[in-house]
PDB file of N, CA and C in Angstrom:
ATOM      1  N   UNK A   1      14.050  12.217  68.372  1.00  0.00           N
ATOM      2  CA  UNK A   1      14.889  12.942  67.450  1.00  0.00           C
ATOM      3  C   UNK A   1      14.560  12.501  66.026  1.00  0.00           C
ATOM      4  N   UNK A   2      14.240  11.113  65.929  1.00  0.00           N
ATOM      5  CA  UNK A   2      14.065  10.767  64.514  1.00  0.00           C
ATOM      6  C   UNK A   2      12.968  11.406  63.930  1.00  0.00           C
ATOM      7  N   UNK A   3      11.806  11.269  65.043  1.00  0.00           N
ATOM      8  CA  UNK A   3      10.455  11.869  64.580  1.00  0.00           C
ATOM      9  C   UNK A   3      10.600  13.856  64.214  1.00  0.00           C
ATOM     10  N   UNK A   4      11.433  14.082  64.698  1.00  0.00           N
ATOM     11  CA  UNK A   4      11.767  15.609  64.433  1.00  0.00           C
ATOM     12  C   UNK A   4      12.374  15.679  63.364  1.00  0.00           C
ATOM     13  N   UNK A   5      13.041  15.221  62.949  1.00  0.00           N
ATOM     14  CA  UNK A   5      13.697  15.042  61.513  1.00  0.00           C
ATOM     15  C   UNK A   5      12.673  14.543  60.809  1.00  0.00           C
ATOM     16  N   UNK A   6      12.268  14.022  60.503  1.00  0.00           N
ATOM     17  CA  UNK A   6      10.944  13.403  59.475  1.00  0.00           C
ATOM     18  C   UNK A   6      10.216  14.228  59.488  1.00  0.00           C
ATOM     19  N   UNK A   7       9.328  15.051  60.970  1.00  0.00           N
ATOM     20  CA  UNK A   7       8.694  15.903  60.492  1.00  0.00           C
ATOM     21  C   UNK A   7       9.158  17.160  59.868  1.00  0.00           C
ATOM     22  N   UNK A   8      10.692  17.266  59.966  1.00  0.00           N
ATOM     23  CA  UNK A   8      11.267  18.584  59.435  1.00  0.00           C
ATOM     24  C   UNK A   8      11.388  18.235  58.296  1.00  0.00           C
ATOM     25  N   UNK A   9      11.582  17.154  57.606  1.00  0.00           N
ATOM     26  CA  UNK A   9      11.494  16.778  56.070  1.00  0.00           C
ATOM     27  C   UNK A   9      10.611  16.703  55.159  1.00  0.00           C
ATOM     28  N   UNK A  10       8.992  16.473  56.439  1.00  0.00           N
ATOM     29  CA  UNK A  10       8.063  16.395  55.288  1.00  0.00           C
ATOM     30  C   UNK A  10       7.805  17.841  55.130  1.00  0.00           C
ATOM     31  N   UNK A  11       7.884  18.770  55.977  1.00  0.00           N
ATOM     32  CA  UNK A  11       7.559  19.982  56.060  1.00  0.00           C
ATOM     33  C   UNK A  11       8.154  20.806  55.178  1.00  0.00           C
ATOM     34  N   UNK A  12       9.592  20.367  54.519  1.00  0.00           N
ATOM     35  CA  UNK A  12      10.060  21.064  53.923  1.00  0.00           C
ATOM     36  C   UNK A  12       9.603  20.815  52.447  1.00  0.00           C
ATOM     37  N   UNK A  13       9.445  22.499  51.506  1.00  0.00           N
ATOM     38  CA  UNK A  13       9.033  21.762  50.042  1.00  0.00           C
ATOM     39  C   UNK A  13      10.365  20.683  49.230  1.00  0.00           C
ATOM     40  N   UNK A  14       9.306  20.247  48.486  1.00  0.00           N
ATOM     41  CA  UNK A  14       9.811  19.346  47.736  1.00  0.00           C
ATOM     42  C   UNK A  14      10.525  19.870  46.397  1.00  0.00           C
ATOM     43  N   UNK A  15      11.720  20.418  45.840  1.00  0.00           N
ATOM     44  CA  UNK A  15      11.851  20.601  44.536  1.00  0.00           C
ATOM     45  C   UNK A  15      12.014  19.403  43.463  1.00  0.00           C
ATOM     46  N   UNK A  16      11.461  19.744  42.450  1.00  0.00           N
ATOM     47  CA  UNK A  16      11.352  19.059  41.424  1.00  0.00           C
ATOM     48  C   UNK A  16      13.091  18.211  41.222  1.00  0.00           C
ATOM     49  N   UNK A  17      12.295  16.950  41.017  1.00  0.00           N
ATOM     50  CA  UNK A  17      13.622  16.406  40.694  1.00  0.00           C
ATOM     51  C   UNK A  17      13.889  15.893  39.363  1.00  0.00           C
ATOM     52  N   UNK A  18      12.906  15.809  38.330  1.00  0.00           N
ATOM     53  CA  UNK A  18      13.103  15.685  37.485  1.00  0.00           C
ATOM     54  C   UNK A  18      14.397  15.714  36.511  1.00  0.00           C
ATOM     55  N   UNK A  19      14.856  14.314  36.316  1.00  0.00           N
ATOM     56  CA  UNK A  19      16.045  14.923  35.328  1.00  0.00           C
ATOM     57  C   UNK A  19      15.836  15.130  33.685  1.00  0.00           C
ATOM     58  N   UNK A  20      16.889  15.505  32.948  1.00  0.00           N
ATOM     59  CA  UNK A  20      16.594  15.916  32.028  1.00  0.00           C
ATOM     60  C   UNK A  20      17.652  15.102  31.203  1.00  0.00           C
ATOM     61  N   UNK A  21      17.503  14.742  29.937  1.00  0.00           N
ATOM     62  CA  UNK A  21      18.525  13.668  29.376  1.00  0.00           C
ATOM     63  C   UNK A  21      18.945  14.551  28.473  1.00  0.00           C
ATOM     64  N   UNK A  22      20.565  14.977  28.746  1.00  0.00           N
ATOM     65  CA  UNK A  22      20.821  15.794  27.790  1.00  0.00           C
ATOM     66  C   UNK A  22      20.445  15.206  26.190  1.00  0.00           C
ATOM     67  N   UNK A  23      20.540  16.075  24.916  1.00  0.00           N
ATOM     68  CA  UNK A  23      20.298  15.881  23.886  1.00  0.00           C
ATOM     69  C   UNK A  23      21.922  14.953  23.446  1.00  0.00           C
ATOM     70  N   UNK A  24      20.862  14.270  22.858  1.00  0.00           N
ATOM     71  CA  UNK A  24      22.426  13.185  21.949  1.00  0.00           C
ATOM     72  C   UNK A  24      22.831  14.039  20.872  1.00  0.00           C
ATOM     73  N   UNK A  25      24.038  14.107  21.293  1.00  0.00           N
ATOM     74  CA  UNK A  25      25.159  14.430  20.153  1.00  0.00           C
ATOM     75  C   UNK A  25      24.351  14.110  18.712  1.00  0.00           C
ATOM     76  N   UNK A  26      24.991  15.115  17.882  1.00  0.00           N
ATOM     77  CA  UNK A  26      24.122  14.232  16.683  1.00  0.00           C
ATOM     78  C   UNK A  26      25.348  13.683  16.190  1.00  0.00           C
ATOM     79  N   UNK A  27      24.887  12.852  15.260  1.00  0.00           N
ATOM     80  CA  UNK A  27      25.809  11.969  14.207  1.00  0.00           C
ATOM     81  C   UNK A  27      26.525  12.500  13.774  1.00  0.00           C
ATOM     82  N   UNK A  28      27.600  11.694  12.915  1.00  0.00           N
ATOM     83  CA  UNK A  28      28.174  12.276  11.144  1.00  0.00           C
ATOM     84  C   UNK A  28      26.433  12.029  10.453  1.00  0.00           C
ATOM     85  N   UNK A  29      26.761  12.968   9.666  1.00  0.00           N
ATOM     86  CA  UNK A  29      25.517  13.221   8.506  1.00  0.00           C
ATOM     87  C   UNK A  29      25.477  11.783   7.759  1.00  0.00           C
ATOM     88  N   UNK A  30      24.764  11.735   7.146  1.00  0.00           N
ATOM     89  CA  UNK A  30      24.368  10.403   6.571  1.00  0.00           C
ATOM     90  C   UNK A  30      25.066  10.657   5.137  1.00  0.00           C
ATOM     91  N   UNK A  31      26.213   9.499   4.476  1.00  0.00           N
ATOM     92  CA  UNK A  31      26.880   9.610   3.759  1.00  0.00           C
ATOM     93  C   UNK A  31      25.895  10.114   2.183  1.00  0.00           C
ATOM     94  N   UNK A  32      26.621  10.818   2.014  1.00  0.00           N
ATOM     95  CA  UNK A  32      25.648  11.117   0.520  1.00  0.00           C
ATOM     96  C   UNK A  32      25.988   9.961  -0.678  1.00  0.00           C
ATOM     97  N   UNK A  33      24.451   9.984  -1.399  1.00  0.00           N
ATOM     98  CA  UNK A  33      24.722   8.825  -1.966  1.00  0.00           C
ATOM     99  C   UNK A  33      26.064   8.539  -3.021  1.00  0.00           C
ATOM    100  N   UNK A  34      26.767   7.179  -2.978  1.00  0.00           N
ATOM    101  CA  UNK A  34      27.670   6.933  -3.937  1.00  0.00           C
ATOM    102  C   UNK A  34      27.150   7.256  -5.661  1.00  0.00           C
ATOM    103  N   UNK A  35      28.150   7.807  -6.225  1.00  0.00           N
ATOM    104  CA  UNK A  35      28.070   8.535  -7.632  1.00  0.00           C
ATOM    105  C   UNK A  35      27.711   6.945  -8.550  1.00  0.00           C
ATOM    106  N   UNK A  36      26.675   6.531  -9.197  1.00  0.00           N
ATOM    107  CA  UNK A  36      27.087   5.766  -9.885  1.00  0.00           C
ATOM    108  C   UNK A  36      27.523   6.113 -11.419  1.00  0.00           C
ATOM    109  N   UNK A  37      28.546   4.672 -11.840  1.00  0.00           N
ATOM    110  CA  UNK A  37      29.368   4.718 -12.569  1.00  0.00           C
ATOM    111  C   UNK A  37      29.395   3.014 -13.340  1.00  0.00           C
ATOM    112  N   UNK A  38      30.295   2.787 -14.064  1.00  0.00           N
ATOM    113  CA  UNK A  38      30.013   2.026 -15.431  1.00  0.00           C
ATOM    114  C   UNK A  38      30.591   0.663 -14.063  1.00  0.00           C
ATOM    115  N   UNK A  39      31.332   1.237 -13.351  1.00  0.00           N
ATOM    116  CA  UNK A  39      31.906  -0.047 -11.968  1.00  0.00           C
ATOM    117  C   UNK A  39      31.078  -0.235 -11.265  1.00  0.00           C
ATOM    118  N   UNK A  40      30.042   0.149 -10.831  1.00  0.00           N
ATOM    119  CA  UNK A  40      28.847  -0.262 -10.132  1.00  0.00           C
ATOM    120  C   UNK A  40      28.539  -1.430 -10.314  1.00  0.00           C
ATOM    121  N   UNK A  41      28.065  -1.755  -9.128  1.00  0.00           N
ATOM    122  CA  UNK A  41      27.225  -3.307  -9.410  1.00  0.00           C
ATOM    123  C   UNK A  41      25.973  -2.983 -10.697  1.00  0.00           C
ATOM    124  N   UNK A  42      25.356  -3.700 -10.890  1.00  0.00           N
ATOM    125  CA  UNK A  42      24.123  -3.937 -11.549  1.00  0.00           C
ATOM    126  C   UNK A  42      22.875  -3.560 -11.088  1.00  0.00           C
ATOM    127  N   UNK A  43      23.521  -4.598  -9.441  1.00  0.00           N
ATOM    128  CA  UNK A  43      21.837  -4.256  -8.303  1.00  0.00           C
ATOM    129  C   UNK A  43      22.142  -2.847  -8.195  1.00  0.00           C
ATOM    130  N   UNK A  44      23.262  -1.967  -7.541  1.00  0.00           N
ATOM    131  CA  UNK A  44      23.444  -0.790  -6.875  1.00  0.00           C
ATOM    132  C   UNK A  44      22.926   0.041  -8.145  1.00  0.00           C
ATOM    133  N   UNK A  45      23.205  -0.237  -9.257  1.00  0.00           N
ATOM    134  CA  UNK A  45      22.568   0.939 -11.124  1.00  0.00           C
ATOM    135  C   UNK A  45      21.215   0.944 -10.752  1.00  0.00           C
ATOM    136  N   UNK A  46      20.603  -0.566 -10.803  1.00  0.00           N
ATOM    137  CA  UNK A  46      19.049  -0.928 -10.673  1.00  0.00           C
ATOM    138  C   UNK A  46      18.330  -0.124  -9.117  1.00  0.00           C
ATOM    139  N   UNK A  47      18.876   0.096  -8.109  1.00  0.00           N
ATOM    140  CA  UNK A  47      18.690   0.314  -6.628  1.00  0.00           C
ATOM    141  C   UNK A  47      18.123   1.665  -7.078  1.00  0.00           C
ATOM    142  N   UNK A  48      18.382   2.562  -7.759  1.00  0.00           N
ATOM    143  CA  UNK A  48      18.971   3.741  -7.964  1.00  0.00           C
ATOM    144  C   UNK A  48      17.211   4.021  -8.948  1.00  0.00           C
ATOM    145  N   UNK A  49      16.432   4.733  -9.185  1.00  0.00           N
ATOM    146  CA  UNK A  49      15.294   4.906  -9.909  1.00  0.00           C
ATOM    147  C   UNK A  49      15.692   5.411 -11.487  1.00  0.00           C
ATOM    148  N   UNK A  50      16.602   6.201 -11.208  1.00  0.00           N
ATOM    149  CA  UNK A  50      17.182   6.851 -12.510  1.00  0.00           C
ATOM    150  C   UNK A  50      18.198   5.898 -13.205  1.00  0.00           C
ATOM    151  N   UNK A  51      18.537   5.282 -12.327  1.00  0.00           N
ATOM    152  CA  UNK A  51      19.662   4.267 -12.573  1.00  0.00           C
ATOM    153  C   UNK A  51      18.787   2.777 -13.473  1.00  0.00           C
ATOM    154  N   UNK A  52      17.878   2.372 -12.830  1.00  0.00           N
ATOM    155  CA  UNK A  52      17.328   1.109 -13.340  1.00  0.00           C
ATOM    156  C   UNK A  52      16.748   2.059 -14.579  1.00  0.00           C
ATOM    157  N   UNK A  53      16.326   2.409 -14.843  1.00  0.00           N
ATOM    158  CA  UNK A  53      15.674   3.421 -16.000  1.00  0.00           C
ATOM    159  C   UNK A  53      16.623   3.373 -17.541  1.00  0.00           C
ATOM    160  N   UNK A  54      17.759   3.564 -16.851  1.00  0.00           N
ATOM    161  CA  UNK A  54      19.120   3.876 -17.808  1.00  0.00           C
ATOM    162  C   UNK A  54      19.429   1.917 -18.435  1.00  0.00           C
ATOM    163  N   UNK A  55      19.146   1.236 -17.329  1.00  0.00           N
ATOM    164  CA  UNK A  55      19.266  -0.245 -17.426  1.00  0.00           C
ATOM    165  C   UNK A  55      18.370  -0.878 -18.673  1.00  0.00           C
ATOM    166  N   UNK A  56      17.433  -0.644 -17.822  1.00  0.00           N
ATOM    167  CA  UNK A  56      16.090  -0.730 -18.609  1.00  0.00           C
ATOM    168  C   UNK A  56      15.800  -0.421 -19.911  1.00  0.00           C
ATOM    169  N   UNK A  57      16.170   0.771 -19.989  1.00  0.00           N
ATOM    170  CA  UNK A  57      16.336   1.397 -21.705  1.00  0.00           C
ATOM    171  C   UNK A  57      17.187   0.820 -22.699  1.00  0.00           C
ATOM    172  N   UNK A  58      18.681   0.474 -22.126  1.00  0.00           N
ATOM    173  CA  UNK A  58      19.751  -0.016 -22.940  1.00  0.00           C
ATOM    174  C   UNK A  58      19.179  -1.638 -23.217  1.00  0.00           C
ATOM    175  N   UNK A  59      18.846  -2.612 -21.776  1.00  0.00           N
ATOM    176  CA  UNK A  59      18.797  -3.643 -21.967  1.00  0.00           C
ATOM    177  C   UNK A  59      17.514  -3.846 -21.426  1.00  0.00           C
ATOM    178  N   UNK A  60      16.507  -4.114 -22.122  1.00  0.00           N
ATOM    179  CA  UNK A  60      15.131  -4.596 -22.022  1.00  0.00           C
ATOM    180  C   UNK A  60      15.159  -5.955 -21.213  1.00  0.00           C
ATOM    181  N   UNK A  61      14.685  -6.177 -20.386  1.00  0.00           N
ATOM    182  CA  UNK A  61      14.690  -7.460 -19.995  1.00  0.00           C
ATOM    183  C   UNK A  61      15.716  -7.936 -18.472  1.00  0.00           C
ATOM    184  N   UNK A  62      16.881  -6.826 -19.026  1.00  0.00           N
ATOM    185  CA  UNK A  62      18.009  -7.468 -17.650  1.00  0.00           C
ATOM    186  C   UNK A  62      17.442  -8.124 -16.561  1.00  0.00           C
ATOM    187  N   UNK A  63      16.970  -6.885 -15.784  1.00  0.00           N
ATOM    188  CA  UNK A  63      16.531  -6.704 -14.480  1.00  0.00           C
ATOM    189  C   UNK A  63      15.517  -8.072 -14.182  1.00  0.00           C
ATOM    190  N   UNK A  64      15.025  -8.610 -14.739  1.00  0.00           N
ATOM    191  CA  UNK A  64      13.943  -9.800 -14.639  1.00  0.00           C
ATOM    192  C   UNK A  64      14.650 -10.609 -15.067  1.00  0.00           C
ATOM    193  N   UNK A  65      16.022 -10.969 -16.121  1.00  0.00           N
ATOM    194  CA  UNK A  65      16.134 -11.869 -16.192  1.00  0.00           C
ATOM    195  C   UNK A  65      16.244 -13.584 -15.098  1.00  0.00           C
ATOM    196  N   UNK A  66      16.292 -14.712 -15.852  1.00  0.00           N
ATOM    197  CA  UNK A  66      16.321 -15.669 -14.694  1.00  0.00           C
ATOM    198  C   UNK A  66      17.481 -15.787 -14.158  1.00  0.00           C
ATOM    199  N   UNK A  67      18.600 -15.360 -14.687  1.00  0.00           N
ATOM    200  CA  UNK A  67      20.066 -15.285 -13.972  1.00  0.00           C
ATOM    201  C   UNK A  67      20.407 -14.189 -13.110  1.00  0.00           C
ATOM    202  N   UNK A  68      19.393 -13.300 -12.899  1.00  0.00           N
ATOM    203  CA  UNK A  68      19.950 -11.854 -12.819  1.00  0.00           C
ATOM    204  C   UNK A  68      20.470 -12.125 -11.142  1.00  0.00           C
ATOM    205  N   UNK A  69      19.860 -12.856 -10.196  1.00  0.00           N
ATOM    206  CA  UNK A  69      20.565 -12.960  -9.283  1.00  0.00           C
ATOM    207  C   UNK A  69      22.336 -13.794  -9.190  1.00  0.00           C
ATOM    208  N   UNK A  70      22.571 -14.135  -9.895  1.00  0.00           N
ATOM    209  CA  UNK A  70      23.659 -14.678 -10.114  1.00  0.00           C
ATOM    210  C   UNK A  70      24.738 -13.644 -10.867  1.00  0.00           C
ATOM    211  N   UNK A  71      24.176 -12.641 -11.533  1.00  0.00           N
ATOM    212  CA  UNK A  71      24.735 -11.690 -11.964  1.00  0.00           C
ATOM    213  C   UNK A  71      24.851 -10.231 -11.690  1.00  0.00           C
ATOM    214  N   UNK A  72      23.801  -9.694 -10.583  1.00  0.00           N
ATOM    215  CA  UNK A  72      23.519  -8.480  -9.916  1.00  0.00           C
ATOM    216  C   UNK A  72      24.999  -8.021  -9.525  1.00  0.00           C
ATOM    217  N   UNK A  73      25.642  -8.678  -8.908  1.00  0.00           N
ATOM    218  CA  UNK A  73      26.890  -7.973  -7.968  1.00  0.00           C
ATOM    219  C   UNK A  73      27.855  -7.726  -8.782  1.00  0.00           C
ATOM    220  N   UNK A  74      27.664  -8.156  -9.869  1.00  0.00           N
ATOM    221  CA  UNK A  74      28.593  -7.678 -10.809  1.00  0.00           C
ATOM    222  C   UNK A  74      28.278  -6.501 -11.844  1.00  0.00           C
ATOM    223  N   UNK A  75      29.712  -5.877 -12.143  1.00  0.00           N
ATOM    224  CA  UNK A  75      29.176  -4.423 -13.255  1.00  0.00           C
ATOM    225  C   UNK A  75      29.349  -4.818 -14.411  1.00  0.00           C
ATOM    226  N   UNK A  76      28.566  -4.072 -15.277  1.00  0.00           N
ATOM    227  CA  UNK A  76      28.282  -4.199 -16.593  1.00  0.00           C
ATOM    228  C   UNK A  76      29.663  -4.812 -17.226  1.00  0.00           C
ATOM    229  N   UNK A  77      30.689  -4.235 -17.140  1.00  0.00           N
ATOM    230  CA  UNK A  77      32.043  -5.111 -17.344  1.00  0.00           C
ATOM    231  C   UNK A  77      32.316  -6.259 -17.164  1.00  0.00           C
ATOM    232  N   UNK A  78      32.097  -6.649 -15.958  1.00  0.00           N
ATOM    233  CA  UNK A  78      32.602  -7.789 -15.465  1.00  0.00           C
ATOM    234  C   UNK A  78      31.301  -8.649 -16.354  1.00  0.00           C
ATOM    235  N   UNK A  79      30.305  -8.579 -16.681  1.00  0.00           N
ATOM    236  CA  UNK A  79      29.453  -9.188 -17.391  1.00  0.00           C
ATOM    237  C   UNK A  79      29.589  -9.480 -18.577  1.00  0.00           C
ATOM    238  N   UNK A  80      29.956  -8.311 -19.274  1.00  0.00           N
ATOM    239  CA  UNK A  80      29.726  -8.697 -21.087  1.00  0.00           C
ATOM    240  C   UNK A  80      30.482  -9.668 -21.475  1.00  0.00           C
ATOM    241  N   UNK A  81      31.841 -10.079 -20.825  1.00  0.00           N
ATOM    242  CA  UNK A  81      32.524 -11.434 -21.589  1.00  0.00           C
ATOM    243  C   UNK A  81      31.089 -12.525 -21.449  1.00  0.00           C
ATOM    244  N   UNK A  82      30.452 -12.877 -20.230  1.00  0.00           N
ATOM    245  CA  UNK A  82      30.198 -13.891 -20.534  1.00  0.00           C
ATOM    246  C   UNK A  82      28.781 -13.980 -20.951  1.00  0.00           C
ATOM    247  N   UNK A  83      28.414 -12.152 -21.492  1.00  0.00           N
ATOM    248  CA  UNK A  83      26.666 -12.043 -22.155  1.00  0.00           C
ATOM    249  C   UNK A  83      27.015 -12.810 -23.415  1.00  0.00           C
ATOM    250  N   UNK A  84      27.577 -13.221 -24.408  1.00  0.00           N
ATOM    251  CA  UNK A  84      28.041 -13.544 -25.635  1.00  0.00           C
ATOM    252  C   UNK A  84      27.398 -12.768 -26.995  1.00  0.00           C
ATOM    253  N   UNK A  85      28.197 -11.521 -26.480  1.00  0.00           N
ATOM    254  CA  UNK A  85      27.699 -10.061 -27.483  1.00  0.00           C
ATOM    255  C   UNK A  85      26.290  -9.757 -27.368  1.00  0.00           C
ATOM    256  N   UNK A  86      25.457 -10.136 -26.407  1.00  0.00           N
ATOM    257  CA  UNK A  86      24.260  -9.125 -25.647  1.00  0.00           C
ATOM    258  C   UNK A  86      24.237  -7.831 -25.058  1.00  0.00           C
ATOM    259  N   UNK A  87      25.448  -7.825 -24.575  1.00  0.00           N
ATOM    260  CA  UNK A  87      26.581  -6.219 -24.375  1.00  0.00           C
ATOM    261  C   UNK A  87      27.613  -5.300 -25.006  1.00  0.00           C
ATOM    262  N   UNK A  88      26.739  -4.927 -25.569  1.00  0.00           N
ATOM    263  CA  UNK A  88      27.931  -4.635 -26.385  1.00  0.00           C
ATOM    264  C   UNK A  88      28.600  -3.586 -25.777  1.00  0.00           C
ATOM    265  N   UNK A  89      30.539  -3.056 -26.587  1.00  0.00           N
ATOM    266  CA  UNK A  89      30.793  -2.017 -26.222  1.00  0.00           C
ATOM    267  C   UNK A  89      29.928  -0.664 -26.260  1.00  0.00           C
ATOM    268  N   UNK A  90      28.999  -0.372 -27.422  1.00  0.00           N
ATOM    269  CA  UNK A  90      28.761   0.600 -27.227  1.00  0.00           C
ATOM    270  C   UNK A  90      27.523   0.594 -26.384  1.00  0.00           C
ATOM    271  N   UNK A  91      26.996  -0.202 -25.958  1.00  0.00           N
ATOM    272  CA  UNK A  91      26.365  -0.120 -25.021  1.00  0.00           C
ATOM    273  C   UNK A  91      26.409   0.279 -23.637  1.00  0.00           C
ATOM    274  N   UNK A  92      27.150  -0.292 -23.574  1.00  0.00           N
ATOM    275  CA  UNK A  92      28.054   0.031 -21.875  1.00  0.00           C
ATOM    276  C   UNK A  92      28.671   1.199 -22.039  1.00  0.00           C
ATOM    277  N   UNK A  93      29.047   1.894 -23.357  1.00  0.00           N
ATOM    278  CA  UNK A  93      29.433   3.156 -23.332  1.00  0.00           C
ATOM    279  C   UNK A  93      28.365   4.436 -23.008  1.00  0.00           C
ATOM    280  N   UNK A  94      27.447   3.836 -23.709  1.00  0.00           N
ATOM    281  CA  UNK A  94      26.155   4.770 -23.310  1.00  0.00           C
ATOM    282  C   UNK A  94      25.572   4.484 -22.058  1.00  0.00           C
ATOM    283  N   UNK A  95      25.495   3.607 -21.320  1.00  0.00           N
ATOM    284  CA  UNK A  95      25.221   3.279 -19.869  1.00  0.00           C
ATOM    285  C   UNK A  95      25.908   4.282 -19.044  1.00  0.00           C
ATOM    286  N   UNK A  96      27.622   4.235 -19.445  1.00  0.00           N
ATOM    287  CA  UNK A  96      28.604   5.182 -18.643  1.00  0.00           C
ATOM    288  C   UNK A  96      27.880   6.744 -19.099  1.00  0.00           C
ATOM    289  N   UNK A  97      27.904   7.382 -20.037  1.00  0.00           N
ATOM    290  CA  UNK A  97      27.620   8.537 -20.424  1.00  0.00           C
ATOM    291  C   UNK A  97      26.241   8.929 -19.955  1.00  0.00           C
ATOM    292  N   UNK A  98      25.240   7.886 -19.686  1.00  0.00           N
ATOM    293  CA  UNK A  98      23.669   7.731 -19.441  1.00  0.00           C
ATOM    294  C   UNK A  98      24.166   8.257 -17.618  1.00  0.00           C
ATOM    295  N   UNK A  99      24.677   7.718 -17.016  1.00  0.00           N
ATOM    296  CA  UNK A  99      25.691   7.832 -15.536  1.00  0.00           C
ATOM    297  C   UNK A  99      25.933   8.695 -15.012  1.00  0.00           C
ATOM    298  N   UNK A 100      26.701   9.271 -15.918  1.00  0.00           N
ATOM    299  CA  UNK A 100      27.865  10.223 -15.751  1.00  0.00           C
ATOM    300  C   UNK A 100      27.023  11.628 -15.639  1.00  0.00           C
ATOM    301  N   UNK A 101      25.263  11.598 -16.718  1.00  0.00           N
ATOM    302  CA  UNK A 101      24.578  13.137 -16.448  1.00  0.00           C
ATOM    303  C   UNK A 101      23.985  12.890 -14.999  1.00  0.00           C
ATOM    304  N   UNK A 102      23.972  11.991 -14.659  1.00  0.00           N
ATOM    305  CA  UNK A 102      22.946  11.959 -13.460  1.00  0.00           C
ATOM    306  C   UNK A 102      24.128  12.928 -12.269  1.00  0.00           C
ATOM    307  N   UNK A 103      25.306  12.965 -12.182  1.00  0.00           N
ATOM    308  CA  UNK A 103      25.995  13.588 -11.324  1.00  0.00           C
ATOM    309  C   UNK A 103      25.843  13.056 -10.227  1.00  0.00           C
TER     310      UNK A 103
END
């Protein structure tokens, strides 16, 4: 009996068994980038191509300076008390307005 069954199994075709992995769900979309603004870090202005540009122009030098890691995480605000008038207000005003076209 066993041998009759086996041969009735090999005899029979084989369908494909292949499975198929459904498709993954897709994501949430990938957050669009944060707007920068005069509250931004320094690194996140600099991260930014248009952003370090705007840096760069106002303050020659920042971005290389030897402190700049000690000062990156912070925004232009939180900085100028202790630049000792290397920042000025209207500087940081034009940084914000320099910002603000990029949309």
């Amino acid at each position: 009996m066993k041998l009759l069954l086996t041969a009735a199994l090999l005899a029979m075709p084989i369908a494909a068994t292949a499975q198929t992995v459904p498709a993954a769900a897709p994501g949430p979309a990938a957050p669009a980038a944060a707007k920068l603004t005069i509250d931004s870090s320094i690194e996140t202005i600099a991260a930014d191509p248009k952003g370090k540009a705007i840096l760069e122009a106002t303050f020659p030098g920042m971005l290389a300076h030897e402190a700049y890691a000690s000062f990156k995480g912070m925004s232009l605000k939180q900085v100028q008390p202790y630049a000792n008038g290397a920042i000025t207000d209207a500087q940081v005003a034009k940084v914000a307005a320099d910002l603000t076209k990029l949309g």
